[in-house]
PDB file of N, CA and C in Angstrom:
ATOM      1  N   UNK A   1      21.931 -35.572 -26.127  1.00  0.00           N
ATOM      2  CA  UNK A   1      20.742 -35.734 -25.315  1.00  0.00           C
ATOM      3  C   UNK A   1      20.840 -34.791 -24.109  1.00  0.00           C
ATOM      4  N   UNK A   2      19.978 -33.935 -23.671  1.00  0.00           N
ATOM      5  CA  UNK A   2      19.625 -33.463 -23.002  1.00  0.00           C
ATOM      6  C   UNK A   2      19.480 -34.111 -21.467  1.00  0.00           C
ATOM      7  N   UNK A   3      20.345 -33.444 -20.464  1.00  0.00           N
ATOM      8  CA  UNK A   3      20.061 -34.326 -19.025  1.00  0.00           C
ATOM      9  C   UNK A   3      19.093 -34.272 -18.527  1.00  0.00           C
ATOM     10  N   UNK A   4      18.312 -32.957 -18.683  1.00  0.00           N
ATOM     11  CA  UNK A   4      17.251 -32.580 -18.019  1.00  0.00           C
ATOM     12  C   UNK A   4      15.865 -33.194 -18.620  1.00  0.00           C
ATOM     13  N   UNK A   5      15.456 -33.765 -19.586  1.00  0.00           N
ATOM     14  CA  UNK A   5      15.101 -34.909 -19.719  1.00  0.00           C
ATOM     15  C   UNK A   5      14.853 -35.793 -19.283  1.00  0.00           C
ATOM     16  N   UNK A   6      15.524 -36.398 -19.081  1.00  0.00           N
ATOM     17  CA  UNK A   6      15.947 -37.652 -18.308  1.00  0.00           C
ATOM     18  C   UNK A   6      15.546 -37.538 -16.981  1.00  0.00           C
ATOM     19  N   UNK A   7      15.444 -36.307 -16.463  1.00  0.00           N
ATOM     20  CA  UNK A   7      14.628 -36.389 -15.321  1.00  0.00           C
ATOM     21  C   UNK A   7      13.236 -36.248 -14.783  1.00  0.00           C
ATOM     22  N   UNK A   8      13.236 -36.858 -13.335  1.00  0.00           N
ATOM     23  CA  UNK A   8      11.549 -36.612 -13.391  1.00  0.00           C
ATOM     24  C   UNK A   8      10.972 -35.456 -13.527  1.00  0.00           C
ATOM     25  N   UNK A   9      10.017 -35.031 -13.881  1.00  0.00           N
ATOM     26  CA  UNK A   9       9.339 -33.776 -13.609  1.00  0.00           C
ATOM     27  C   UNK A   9       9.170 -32.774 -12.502  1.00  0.00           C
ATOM     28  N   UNK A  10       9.488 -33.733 -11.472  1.00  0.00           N
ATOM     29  CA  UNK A  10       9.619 -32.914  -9.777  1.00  0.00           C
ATOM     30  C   UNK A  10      10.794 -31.739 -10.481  1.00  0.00           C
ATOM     31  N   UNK A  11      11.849 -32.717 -10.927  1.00  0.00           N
ATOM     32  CA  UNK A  11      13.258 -32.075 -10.512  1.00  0.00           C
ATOM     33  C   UNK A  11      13.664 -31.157 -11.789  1.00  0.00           C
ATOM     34  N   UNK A  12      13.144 -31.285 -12.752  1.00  0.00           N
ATOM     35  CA  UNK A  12      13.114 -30.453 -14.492  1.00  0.00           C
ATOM     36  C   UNK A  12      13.059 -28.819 -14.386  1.00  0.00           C
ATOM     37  N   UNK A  13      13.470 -28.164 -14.455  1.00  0.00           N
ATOM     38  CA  UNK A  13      13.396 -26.833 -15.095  1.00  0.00           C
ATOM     39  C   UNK A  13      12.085 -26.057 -15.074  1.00  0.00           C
ATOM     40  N   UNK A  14      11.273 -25.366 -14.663  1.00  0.00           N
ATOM     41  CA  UNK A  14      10.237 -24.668 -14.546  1.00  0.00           C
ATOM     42  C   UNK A  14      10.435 -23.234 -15.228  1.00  0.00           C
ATOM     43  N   UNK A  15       9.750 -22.905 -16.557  1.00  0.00           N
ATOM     44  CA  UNK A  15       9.784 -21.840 -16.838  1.00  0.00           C
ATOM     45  C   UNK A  15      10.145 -20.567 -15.745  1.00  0.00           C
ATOM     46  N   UNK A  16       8.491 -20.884 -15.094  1.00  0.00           N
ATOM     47  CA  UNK A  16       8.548 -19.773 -13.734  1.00  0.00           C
ATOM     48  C   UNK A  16       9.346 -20.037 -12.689  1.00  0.00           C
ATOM     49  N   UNK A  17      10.381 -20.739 -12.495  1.00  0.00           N
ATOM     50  CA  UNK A  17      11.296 -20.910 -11.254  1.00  0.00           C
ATOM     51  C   UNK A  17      11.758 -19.767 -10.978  1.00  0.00           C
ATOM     52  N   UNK A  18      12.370 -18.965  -9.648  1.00  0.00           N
ATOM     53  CA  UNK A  18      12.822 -18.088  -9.120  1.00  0.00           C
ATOM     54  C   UNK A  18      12.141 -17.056  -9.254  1.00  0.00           C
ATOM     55  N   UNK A  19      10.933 -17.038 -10.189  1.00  0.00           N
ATOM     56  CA  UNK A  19      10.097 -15.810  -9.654  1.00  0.00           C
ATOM     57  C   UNK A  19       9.413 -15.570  -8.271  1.00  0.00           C
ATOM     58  N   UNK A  20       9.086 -16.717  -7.782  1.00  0.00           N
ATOM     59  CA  UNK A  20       8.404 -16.303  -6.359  1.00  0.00           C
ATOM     60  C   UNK A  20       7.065 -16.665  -6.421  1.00  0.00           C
ATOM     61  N   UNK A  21       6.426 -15.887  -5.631  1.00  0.00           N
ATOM     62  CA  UNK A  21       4.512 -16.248  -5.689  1.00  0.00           C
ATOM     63  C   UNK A  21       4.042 -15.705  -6.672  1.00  0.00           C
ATOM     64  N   UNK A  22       3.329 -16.699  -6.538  1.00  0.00           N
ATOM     65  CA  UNK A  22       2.435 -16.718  -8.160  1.00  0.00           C
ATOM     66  C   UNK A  22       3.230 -16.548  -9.449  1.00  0.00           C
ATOM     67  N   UNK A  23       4.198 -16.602  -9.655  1.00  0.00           N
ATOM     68  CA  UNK A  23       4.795 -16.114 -10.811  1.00  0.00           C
ATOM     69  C   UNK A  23       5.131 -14.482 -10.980  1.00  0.00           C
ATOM     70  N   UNK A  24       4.893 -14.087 -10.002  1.00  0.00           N
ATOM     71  CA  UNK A  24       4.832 -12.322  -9.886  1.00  0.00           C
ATOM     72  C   UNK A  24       6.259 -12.080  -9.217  1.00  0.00           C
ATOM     73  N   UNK A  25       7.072 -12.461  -8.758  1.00  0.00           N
ATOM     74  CA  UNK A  25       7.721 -12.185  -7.686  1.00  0.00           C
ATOM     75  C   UNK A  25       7.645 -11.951  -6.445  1.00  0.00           C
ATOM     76  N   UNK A  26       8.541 -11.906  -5.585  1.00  0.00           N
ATOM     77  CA  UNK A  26       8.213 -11.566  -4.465  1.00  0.00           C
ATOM     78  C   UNK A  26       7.377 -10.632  -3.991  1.00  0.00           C
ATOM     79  N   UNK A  27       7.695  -8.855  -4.186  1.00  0.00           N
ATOM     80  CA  UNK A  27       7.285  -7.903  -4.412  1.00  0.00           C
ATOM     81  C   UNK A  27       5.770  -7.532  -4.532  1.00  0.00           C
ATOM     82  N   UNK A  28       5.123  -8.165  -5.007  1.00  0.00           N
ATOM     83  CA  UNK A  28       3.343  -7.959  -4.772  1.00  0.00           C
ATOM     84  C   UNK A  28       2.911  -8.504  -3.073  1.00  0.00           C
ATOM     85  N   UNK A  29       3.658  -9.491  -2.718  1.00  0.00           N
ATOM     86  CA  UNK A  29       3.295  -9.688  -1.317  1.00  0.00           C
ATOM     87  C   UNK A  29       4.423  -9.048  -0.679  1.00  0.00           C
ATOM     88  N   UNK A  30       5.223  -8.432  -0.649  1.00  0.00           N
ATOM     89  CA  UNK A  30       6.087  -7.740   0.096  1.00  0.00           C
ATOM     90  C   UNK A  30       4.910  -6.239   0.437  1.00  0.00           C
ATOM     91  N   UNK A  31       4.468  -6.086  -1.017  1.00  0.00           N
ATOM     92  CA  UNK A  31       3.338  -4.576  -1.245  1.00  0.00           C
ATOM     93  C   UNK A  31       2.315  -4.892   0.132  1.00  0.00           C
ATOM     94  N   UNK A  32       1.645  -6.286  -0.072  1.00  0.00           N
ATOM     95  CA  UNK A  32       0.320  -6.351   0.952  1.00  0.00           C
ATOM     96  C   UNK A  32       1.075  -6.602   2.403  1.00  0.00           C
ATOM     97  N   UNK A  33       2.113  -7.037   2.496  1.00  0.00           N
ATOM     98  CA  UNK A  33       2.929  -7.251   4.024  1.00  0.00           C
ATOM     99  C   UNK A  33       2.761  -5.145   4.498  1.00  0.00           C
ATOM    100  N   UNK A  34       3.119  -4.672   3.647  1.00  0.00           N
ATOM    101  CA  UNK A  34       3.763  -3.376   3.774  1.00  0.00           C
ATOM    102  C   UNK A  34       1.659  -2.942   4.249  1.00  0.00           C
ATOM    103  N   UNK A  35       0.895  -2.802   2.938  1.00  0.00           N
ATOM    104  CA  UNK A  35       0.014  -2.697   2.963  1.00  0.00           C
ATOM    105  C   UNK A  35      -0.616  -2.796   4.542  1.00  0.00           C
ATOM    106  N   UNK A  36      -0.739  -4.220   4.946  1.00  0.00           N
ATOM    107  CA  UNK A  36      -1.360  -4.629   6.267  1.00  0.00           C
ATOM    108  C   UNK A  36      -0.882  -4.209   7.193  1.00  0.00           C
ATOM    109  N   UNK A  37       0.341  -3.985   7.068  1.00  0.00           N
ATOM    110  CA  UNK A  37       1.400  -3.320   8.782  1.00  0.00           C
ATOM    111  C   UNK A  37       0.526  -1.916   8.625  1.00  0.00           C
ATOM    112  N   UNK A  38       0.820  -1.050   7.991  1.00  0.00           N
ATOM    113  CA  UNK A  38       0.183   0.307   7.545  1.00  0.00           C
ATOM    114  C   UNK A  38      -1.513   0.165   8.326  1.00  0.00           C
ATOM    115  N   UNK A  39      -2.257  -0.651   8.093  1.00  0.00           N
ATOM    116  CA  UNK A  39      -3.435  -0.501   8.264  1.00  0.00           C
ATOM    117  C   UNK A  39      -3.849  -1.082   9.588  1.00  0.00           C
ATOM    118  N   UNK A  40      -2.710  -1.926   9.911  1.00  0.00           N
ATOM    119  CA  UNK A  40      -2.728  -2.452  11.863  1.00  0.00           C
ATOM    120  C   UNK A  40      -2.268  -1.034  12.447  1.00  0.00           C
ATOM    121  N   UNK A  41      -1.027  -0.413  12.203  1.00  0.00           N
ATOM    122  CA  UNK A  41      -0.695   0.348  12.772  1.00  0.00           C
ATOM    123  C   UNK A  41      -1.917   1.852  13.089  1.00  0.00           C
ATOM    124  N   UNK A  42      -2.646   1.999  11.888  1.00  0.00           N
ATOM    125  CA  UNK A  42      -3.429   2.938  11.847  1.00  0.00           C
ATOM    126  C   UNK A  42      -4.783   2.498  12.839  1.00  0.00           C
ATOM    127  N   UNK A  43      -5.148   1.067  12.881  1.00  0.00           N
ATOM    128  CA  UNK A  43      -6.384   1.192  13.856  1.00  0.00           C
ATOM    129  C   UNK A  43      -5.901   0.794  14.863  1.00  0.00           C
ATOM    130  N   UNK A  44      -4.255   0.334  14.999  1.00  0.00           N
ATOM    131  CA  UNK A  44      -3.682   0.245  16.408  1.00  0.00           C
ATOM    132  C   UNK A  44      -4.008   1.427  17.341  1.00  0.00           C
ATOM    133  N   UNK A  45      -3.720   2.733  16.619  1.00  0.00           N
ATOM    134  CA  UNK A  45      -3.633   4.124  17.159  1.00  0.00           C
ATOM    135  C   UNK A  45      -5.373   4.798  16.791  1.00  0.00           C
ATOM    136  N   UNK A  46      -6.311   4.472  16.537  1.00  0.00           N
ATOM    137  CA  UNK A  46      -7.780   5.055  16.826  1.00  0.00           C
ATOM    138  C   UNK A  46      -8.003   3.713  17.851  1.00  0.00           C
ATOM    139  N   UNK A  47      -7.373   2.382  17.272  1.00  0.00           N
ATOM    140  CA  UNK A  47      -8.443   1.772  18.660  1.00  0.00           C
ATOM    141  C   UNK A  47      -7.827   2.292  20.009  1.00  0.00           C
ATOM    142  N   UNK A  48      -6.488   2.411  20.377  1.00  0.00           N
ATOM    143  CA  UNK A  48      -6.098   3.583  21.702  1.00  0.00           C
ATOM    144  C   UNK A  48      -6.809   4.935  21.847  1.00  0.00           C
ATOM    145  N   UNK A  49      -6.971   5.208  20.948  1.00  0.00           N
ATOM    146  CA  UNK A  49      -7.627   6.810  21.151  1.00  0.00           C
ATOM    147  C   UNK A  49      -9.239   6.745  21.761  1.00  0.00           C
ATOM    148  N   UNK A  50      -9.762   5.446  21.003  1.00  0.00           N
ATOM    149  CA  UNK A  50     -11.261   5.062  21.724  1.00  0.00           C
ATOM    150  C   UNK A  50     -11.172   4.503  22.898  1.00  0.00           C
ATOM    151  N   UNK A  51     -10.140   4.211  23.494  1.00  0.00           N
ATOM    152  CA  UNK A  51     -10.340   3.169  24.807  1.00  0.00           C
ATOM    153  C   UNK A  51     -10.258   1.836  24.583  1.00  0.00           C
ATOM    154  N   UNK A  52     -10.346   1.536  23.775  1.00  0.00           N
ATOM    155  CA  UNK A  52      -9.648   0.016  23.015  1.00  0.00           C
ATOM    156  C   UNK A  52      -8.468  -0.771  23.439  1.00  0.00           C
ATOM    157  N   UNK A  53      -8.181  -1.471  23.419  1.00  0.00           N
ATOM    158  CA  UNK A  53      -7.175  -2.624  23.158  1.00  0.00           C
ATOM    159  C   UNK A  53      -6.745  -2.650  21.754  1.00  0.00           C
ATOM    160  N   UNK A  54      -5.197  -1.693  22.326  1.00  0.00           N
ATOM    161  CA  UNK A  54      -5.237  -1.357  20.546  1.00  0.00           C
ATOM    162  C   UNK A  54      -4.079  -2.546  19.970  1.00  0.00           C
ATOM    163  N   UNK A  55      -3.364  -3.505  20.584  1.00  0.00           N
ATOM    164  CA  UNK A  55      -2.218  -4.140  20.650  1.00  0.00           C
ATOM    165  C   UNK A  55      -3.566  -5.591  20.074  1.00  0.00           C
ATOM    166  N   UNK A  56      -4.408  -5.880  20.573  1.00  0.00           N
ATOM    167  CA  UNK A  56      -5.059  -7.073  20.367  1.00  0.00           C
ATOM    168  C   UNK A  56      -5.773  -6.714  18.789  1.00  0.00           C
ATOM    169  N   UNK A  57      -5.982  -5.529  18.700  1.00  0.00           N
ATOM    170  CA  UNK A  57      -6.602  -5.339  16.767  1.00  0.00           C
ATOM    171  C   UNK A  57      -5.736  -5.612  15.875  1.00  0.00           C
ATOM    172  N   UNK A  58      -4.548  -4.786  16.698  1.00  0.00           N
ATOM    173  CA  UNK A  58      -3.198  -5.013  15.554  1.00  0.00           C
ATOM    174  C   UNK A  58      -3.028  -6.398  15.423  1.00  0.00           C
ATOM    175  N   UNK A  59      -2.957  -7.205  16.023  1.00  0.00           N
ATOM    176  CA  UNK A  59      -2.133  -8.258  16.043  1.00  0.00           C
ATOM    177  C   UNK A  59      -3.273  -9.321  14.618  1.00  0.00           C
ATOM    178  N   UNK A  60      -5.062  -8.920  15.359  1.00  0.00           N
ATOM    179  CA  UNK A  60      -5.925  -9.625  14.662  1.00  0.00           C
ATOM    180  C   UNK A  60      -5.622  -9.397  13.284  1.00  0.00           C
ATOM    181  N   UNK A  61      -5.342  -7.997  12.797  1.00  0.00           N
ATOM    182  CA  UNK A  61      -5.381  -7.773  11.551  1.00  0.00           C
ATOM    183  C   UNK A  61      -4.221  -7.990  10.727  1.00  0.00           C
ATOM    184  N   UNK A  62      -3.348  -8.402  11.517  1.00  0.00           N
ATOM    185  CA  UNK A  62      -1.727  -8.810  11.100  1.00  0.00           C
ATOM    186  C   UNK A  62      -2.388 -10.294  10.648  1.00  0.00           C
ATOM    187  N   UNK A  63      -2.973 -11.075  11.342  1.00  0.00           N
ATOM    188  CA  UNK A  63      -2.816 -12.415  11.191  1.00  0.00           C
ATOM    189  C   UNK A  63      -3.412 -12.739   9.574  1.00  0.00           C
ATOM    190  N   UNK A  64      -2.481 -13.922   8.896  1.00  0.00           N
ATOM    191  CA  UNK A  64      -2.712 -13.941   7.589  1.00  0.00           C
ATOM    192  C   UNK A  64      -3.881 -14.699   6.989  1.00  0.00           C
ATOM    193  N   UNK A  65      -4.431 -14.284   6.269  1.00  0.00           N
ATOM    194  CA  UNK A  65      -5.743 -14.620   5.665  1.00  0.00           C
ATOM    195  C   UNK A  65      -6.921 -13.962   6.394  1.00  0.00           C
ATOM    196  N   UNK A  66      -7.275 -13.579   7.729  1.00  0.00           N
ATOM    197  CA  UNK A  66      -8.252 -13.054   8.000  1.00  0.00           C
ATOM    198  C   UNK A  66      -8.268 -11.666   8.580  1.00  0.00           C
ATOM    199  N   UNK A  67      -6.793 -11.297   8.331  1.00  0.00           N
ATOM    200  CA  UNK A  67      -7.211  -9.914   8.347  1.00  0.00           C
ATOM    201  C   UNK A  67      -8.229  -8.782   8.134  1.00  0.00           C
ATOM    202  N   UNK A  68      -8.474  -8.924   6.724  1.00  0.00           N
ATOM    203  CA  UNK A  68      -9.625  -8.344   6.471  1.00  0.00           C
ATOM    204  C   UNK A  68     -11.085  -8.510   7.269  1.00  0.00           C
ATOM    205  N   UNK A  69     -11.070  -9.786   8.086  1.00  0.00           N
ATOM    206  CA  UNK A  69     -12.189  -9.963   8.249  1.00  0.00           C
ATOM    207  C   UNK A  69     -12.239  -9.462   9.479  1.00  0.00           C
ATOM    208  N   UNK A  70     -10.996  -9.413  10.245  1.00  0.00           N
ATOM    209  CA  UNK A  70     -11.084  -8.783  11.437  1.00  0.00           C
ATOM    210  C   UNK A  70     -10.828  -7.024  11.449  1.00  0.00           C
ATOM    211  N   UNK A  71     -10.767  -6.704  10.423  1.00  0.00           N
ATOM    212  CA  UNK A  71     -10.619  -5.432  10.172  1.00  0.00           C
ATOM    213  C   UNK A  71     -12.117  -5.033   9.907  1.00  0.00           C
ATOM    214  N   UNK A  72     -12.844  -5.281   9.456  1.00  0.00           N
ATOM    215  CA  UNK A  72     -14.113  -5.244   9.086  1.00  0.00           C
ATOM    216  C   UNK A  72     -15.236  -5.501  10.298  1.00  0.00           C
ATOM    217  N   UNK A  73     -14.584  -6.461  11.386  1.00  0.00           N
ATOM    218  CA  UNK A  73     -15.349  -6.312  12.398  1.00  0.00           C
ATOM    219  C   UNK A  73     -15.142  -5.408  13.720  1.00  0.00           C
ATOM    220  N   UNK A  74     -14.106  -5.320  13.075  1.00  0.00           N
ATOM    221  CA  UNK A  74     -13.445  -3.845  14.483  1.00  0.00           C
ATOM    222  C   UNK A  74     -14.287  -2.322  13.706  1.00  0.00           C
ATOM    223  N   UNK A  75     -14.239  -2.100  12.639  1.00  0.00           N
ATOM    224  CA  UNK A  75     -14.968  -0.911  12.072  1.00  0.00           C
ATOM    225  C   UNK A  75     -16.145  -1.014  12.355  1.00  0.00           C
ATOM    226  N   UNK A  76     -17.184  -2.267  12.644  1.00  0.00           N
ATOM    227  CA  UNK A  76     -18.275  -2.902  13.125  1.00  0.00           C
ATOM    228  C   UNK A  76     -18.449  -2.118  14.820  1.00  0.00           C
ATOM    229  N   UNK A  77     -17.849  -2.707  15.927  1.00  0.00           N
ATOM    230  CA  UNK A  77     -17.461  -2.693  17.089  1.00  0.00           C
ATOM    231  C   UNK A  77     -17.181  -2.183  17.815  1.00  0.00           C
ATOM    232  N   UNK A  78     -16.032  -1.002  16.926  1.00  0.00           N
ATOM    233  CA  UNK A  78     -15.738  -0.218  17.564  1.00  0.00           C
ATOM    234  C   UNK A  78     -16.073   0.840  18.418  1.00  0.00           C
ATOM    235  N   UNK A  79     -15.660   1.765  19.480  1.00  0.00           N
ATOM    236  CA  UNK A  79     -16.677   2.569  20.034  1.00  0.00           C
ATOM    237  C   UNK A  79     -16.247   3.947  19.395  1.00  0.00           C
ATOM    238  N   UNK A  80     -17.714   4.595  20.221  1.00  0.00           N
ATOM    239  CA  UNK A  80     -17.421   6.005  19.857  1.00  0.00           C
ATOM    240  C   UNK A  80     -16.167   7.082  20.214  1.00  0.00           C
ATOM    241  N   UNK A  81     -15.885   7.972  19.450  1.00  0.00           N
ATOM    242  CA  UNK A  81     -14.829   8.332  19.980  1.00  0.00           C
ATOM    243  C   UNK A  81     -15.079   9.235  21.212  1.00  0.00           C
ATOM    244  N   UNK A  82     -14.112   9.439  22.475  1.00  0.00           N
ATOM    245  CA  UNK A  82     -14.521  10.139  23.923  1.00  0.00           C
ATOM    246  C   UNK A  82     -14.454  11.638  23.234  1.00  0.00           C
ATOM    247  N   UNK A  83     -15.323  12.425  23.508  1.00  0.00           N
ATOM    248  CA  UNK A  83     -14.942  13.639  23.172  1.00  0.00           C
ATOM    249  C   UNK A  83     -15.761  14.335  22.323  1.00  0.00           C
ATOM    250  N   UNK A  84     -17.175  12.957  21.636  1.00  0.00           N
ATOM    251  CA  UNK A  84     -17.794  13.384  20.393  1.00  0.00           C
ATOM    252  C   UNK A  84     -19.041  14.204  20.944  1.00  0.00           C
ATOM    253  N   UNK A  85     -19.331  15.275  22.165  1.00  0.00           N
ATOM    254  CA  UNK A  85     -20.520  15.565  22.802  1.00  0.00           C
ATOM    255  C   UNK A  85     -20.604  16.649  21.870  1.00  0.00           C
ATOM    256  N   UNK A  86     -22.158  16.672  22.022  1.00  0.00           N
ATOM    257  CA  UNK A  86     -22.816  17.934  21.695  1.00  0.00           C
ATOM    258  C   UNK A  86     -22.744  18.853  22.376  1.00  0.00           C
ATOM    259  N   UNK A  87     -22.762  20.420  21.851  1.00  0.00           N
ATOM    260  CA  UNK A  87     -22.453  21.065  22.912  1.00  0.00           C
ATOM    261  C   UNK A  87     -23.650  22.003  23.809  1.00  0.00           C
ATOM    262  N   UNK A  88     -24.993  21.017  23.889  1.00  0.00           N
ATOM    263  CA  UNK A  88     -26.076  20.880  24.817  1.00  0.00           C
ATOM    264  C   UNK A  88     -25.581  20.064  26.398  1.00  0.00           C
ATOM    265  N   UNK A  89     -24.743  19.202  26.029  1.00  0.00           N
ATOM    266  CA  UNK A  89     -24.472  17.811  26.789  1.00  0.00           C
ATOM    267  C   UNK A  89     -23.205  18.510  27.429  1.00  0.00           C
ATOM    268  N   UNK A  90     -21.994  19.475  27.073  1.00  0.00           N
ATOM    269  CA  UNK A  90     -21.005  19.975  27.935  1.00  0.00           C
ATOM    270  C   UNK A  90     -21.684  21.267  28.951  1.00  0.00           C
ATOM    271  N   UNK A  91     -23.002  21.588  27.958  1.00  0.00           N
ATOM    272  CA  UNK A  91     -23.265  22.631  29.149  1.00  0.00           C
ATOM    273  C   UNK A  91     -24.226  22.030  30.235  1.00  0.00           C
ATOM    274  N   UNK A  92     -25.094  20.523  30.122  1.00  0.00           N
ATOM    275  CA  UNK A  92     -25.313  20.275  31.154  1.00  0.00           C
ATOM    276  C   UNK A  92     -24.424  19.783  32.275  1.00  0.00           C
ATOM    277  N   UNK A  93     -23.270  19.272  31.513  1.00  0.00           N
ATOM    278  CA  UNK A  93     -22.315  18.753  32.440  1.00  0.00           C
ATOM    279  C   UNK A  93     -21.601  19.655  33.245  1.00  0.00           C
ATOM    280  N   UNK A  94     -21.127  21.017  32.384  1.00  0.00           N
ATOM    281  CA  UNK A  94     -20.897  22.383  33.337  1.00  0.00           C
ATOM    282  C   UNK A  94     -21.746  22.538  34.466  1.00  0.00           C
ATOM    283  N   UNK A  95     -22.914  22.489  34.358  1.00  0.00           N
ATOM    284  CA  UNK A  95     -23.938  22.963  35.115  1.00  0.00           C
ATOM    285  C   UNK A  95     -24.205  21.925  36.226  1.00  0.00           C
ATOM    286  N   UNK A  96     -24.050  21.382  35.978  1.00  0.00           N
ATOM    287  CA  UNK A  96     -23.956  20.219  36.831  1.00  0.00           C
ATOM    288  C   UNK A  96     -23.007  19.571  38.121  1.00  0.00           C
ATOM    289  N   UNK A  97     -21.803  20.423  37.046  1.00  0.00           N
ATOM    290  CA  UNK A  97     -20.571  20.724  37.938  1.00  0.00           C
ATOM    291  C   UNK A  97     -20.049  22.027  39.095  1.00  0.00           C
ATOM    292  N   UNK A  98     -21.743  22.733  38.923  1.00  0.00           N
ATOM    293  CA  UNK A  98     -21.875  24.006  39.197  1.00  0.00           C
ATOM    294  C   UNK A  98     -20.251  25.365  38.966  1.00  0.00           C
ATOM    295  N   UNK A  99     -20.167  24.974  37.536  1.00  0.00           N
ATOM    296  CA  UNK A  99     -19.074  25.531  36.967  1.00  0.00           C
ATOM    297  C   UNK A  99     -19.977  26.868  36.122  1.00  0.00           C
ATOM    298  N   UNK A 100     -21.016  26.821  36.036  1.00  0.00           N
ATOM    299  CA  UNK A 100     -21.881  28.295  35.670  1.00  0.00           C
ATOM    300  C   UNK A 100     -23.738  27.918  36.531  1.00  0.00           C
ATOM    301  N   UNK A 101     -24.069  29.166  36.338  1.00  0.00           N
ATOM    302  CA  UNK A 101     -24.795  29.263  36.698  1.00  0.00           C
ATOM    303  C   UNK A 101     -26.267  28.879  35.929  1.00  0.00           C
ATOM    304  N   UNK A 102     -27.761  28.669  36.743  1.00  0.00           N
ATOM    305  CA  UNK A 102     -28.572  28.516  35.918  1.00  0.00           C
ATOM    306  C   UNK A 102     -29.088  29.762  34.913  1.00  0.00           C
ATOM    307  N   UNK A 103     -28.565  30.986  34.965  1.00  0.00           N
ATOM    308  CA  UNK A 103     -29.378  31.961  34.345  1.00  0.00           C
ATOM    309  C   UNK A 103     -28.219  31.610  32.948  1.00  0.00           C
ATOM    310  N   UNK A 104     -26.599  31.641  33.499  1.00  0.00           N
ATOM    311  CA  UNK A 104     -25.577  31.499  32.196  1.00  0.00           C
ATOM    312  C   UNK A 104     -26.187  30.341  31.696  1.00  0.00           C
ATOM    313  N   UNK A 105     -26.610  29.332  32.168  1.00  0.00           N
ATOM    314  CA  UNK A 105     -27.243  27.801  31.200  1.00  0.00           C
ATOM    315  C   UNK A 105     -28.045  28.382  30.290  1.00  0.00           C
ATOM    316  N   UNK A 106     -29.091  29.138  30.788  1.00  0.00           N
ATOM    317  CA  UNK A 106     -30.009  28.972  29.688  1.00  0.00           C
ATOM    318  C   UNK A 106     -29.957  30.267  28.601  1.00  0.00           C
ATOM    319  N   UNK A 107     -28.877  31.189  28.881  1.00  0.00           N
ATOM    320  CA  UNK A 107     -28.116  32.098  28.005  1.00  0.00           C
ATOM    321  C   UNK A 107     -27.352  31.504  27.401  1.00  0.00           C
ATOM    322  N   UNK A 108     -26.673  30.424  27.647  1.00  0.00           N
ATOM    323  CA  UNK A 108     -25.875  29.939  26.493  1.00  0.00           C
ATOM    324  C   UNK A 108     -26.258  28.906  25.810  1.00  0.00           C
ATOM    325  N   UNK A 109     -27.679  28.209  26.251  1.00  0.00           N
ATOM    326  CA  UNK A 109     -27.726  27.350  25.657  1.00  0.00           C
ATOM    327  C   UNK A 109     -29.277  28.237  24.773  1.00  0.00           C
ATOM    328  N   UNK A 110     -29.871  29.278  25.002  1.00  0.00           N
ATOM    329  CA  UNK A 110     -30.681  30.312  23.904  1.00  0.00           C
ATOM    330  C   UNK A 110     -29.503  30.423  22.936  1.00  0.00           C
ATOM    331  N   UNK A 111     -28.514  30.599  23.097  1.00  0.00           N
ATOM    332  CA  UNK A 111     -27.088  31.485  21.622  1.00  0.00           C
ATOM    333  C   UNK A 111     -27.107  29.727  20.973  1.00  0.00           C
ATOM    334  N   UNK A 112     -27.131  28.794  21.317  1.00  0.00           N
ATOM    335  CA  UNK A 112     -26.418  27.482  20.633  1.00  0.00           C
ATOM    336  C   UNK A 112     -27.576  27.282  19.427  1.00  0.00           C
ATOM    337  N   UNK A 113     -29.343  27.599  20.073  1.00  0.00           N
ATOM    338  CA  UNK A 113     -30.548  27.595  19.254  1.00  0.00           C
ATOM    339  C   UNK A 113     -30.392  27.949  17.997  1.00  0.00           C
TER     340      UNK A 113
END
């Protein structure tokens, strides 16, 4: 007779024992751990580059199960990046800064036409 039998079902033998989650092994969630660090770290460093709070995205998108959702609302939210001007908008700001003149304004901004 078999001991394992004899016992309850809690305590019996499980085909899938020692594989891990889901029956997959460890390794598929080791992939999305790896996965999610990768993708905090990446809008860690654009949400700094926008002026962001880039330590508070990371952390949102680290957290488990709603990552995605907070990843999805930061791509939502986020701002523009500093730096994205047209270059109508640097020559008023030159000009403005009386860093050229009005005749160079409207010579360089006839060549941009």
């Amino acid at each position: 007779m078999d001991l394992q039998t004899n016992l309850p079902l809690v305590f019996q033998h499980h085909p899938m024992e020692g594989w891990g989650v889901w029956g997959f092994g460890w390794i598929p969630l080791l992939i999305w751990l790896v996965l999610f660090l990768i993708i905090g770290i990446l809008v860690y460093q654009d949400a700094e580059k926008r002026g962001m709070n880039g330590l508070l995205w990371l952390v949102l998108i680290l957290i488990p199960m709603v990552g995605l959702l907070f990843l999805l609302i930061y791509i939502v939210v986020r701002e523009e990046k500093p730096g994205t001007r047209n270059a109508v908008e640097i020559l008023d700001e030159r000009l403005a800064k009386g860093e050229i003149t009005q005749e160079e304004y409207e010579e360089l901004k006839d060549k941009l036409k």
